[in-house]
Protein backbone atom coordinates (compact mmCIF):
# COMPACT_ATOMS: atom_id res chain seq x y z
CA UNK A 1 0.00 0.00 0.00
CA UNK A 2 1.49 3.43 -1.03
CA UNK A 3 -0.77 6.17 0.47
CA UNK A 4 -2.89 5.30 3.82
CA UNK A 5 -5.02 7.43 5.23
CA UNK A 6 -4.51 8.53 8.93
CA UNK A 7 -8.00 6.90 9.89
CA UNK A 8 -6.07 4.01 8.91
CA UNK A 9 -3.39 3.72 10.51
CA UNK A 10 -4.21 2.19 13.91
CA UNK A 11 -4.96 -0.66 11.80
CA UNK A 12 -2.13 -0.99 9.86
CA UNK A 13 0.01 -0.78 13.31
CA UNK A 14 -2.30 -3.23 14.85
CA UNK A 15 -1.71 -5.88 12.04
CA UNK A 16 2.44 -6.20 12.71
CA UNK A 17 5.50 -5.11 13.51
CA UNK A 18 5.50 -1.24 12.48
CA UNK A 19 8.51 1.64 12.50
CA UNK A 20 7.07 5.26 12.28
CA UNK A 21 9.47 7.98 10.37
CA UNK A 22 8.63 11.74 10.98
CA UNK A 23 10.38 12.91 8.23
CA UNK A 24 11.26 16.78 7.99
CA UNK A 25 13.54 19.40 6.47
CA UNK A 26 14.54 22.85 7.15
CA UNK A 27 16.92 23.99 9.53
CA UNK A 28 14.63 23.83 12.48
CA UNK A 29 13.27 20.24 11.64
CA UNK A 30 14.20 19.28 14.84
CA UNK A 31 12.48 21.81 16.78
CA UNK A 32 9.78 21.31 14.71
CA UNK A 33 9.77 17.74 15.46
CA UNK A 34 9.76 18.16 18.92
CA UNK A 35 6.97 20.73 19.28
CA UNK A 36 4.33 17.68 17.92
CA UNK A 37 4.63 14.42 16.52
CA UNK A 38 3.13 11.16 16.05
CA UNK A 39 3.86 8.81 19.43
CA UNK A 40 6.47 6.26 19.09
CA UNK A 41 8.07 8.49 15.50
CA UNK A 42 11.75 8.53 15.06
CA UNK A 43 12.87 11.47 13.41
CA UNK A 44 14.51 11.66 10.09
CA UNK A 45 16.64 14.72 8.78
CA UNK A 46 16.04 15.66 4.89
CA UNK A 47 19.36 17.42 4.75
CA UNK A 48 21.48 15.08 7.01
CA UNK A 49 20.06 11.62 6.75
CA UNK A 50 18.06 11.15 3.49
CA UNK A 51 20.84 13.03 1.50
CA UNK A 52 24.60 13.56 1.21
CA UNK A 53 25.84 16.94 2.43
CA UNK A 54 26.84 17.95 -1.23
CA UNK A 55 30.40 20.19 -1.57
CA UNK A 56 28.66 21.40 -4.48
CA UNK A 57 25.56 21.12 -6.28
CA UNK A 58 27.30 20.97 -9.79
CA UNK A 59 27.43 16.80 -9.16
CA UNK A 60 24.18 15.43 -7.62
CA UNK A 61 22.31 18.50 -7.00
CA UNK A 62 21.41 20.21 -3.57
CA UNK A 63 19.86 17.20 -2.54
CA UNK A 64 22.33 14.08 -3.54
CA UNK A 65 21.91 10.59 -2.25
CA UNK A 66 23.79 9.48 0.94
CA UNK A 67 26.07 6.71 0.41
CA UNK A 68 23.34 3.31 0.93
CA UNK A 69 25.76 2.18 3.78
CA UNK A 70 25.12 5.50 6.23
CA UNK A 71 21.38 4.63 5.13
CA UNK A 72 21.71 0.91 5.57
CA UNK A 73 23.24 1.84 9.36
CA UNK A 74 20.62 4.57 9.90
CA UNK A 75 17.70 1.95 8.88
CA UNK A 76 18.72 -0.53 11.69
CA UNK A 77 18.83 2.26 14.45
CA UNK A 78 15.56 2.82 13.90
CA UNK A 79 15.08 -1.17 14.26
CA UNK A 80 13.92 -1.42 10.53
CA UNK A 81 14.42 -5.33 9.33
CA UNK A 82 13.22 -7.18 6.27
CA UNK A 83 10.12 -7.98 7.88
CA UNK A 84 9.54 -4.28 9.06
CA UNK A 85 6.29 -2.61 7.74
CA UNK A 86 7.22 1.23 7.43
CA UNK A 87 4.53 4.29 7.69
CA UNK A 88 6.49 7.87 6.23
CA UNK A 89 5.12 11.26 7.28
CA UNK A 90 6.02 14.86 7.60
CA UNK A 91 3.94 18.05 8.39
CA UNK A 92 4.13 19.19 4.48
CA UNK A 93 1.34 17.01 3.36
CA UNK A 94 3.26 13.93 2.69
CA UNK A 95 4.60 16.65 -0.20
CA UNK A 96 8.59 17.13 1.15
CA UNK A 97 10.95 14.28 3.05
CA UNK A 98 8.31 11.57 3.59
CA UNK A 99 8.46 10.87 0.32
CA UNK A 100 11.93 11.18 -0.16
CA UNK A 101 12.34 8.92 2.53
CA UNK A 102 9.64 6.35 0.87
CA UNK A 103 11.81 6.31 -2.40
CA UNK A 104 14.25 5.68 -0.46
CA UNK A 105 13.26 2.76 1.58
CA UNK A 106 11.87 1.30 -1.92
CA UNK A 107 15.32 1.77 -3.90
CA UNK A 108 16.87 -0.26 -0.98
CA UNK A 109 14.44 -3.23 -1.98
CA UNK A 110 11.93 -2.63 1.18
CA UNK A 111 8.61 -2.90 -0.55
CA UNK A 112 6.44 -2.46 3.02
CA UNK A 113 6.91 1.03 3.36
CA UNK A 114 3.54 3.30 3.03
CA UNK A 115 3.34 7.47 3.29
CA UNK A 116 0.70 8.73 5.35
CA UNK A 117 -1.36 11.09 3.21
CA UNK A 118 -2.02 14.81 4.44
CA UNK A 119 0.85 14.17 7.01
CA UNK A 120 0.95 15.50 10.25
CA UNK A 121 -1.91 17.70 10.05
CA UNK A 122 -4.22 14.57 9.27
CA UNK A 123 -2.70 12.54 12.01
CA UNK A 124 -3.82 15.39 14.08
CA UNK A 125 -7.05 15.46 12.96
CA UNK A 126 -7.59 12.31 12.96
CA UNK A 127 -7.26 12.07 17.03
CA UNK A 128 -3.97 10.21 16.79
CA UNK A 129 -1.43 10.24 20.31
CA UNK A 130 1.01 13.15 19.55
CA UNK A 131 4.18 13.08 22.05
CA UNK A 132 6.67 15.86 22.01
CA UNK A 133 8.76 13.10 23.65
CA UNK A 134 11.68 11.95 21.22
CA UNK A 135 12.20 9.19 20.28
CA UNK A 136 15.73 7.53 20.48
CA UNK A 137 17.80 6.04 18.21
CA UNK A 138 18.53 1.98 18.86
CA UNK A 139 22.13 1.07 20.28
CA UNK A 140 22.30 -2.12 19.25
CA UNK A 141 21.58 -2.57 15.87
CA UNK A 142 22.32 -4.46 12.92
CA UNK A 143 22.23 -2.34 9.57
CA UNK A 144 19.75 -3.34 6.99
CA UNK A 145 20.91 -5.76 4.59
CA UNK A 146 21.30 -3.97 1.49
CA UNK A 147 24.21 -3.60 -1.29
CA UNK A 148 22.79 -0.93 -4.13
CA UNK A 149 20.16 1.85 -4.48
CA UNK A 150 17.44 -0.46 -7.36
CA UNK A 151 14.79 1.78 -8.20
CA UNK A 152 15.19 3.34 -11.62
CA UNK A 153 17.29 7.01 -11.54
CA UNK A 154 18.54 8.91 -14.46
CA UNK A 155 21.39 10.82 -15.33
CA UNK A 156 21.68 14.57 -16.45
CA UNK A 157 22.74 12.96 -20.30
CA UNK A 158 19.83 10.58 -20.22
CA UNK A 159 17.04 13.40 -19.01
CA UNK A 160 18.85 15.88 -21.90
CA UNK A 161 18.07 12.74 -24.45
CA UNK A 162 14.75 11.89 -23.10
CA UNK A 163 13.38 14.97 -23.15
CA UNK A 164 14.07 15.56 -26.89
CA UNK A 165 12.74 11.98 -27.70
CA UNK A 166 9.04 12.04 -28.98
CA UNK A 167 8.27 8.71 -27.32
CA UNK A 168 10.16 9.30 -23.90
CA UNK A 169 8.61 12.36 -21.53
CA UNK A 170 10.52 14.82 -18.68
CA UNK A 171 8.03 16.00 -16.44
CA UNK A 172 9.17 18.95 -13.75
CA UNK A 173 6.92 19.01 -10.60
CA UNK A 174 7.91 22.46 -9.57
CA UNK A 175 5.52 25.09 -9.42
CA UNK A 176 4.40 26.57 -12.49
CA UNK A 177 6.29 30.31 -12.00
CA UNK A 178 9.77 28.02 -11.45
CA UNK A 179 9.14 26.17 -14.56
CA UNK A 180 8.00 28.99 -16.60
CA UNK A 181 10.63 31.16 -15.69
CA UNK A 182 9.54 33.88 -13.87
CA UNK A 183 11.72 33.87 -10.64
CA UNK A 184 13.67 31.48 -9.03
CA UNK A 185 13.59 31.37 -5.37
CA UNK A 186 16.36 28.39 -3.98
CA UNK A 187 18.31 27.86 -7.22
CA UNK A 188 20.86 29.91 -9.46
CA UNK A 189 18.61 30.75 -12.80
CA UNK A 190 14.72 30.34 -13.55
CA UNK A 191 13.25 28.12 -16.24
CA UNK A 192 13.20 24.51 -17.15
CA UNK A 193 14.83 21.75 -18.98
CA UNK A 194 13.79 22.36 -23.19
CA UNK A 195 11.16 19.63 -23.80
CA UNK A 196 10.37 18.59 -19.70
CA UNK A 197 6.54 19.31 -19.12
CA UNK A 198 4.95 20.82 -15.95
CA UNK A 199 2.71 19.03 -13.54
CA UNK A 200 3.51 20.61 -10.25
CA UNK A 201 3.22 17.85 -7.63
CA UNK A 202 0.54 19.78 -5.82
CA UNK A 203 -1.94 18.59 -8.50
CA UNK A 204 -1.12 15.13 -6.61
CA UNK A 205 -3.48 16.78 -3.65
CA UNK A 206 -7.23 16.97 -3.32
CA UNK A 207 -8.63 20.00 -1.62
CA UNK A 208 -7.46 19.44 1.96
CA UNK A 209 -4.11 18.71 0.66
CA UNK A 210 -4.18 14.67 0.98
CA UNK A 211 -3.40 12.59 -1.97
CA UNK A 212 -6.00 11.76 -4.43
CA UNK A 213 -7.50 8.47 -5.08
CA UNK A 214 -6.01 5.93 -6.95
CA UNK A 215 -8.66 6.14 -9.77
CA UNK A 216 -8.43 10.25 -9.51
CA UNK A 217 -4.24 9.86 -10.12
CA UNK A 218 -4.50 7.07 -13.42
CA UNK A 219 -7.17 9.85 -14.62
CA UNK A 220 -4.87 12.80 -14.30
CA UNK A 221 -1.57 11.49 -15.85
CA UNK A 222 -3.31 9.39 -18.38
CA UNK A 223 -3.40 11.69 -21.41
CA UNK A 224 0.39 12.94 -20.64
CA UNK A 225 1.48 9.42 -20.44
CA UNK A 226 0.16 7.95 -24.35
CA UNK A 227 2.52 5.82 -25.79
CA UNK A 228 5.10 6.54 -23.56
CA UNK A 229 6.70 3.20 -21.39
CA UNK A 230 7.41 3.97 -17.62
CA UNK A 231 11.44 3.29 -17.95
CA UNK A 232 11.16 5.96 -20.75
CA UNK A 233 9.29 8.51 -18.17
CA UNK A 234 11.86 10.55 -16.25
CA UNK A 235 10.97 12.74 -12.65
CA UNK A 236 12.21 16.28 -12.14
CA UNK A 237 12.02 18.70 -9.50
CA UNK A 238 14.48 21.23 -7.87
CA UNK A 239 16.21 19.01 -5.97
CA UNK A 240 15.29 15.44 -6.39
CA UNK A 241 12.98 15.89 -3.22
CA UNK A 242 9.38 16.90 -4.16
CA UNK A 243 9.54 14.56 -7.42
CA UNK A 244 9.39 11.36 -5.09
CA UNK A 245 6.01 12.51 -4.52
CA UNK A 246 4.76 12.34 -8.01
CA UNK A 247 6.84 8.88 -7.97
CA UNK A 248 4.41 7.88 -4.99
CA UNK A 249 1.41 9.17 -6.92
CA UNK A 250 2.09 7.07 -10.07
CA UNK A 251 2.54 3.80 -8.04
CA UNK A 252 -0.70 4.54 -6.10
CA UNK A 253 -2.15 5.32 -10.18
CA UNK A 254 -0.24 1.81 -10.87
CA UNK A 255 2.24 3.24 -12.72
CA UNK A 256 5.81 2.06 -11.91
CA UNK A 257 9.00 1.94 -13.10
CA UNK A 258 9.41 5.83 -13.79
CA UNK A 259 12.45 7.08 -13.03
CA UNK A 260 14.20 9.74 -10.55
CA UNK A 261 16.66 12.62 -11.54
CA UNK A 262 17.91 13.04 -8.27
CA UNK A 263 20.01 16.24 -9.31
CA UNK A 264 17.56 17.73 -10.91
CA UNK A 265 16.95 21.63 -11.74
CA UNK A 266 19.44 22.37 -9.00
CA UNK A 267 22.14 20.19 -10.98
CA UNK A 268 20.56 20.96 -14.57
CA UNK A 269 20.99 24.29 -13.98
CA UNK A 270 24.99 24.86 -12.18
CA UNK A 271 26.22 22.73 -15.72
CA UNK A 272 25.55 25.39 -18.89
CA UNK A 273 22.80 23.32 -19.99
CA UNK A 274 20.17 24.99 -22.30
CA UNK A 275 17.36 26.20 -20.14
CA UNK A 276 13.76 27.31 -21.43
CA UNK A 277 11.28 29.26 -20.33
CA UNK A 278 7.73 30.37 -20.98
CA UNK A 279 6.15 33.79 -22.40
């Protein structure tokens, strides 16, 4: 199960052995964390534990991969094993690190791992136990048994290539003033990749800022996605953060096999690549 609802997920605790991951970033995620969160959550760190601290964001982007082993360690102090079944939040809608973090947990081969949709704001409403307690990290551990990140990423060359390719597709899930061009508010220059399409990820959300259904997501990418094979369907955002969420709203659509550009804009656009923009 990809998305689960917060009404859901005394059940899905009841039914096994579950890990919680309040996943946040900024640069008082912490002190966010421990103002509210859901009892018995471990926190996660965008910028420290889901990605490398990059010496530049020429190679990887802002938001590179941490090396699987630091993961693989950080995994088992949280007590995650094989048999594990993980729930993912944050308090950005399930929009921001959750679903980083649920990419993540996928690409090392851990297939049990769901995001709670709406995040902490639907936990909340939902009547859930909140703790400003944290939660500490496991002494004795054994890392998760993993070798290689598996699902599918692409390469700056590959997204330049796909993007020109009639039967491949690019899409950027940034907001629709980033892609068009008319300011850029985290990275160095405004605009997009020449031939990448815009569907911000927020068009993921219903209303109240929870995912859509399943049904509602197949609908929405359907007529973007003609012809066009998954492995030939490449993810974009700023920072190889936001576009995990669009990767968790095509596998709830039952779509899979797309692939990540971890660097991203942020990468795209430190390398004198050709950039576009609109009007």
């Amino acid at each position: 199960m990809t998305i689960l609802s917060a009404e859901n997920v005394p059940a899905f605790m009841a039914s096994g052995d579950t890990v919680i991951i309040d996943a946040r970033g900024g640069a008082d995620s912490y002190q966010r964390y421990l103002k509210g969160h859901l009892e018995n959550a471990f926190f996660a760190d965008l910028d420290t534990d889901l990605s490398e601290v990059p010496q530049n964001a020429v190679t990887g982007g802002r938001h590179p991969l941490p090396a699987i082993d630091k993961f693989a360690e950080l995994l088992g102090k949280w007590g995650v094993t094989p048999t594990s079944k993980l729930l993912v939040y944050d308090d950005k809608n399930g929009a921001m690190a959750s679903a980083r973090l649920w990419w993540m947990v996928k690409s090392i081969g851990h297939q049990d791992v769901s995001l709670i949709s709406g995040g902490l704001s639907a936990i909340i409403a939902a009547g859930l136990p909140i703790t400003t307690e944290p939660v500490p990290l496991i002494t004795d551990y054994t890392p998760y048994p993993c070798s290689d990140w598996q699902m599918p990423m692409a390469k700056m060359d590959e997204v330049s290539v796909t993007a020109s390719d009639p039967q491949g597709l690019v899409i950027d899930v940034r907001e629709n003033y980033r892609y068009n061009g008319e300011s850029e508010p985290i990275d160095l220059v405004a605009g997009h990749i020449p031939g990448a399409i815009n569907i911000p990820f927020t068009e993921n959300l219903d209303q109240q800022g929870h995912f859509k259904m399943g049904v509602e997501l197949a609908e929405l990418y359907k007529e973007y996605l003609v012809n066009k094979e998954p492995d030939r369907i490449i993810i974009h955002c700023g920072s190889g953060v936001t576009a995990c969420h669009t990767l968790a709203a095509l596998e709830e659509a039952g779509i899979t096999g797309a692939k990540l550009y971890v660097g991203s804009w942020s990468e795209w656009s430190r390398n004198d690549r050709p950039i576009a923009t609109v009007g």
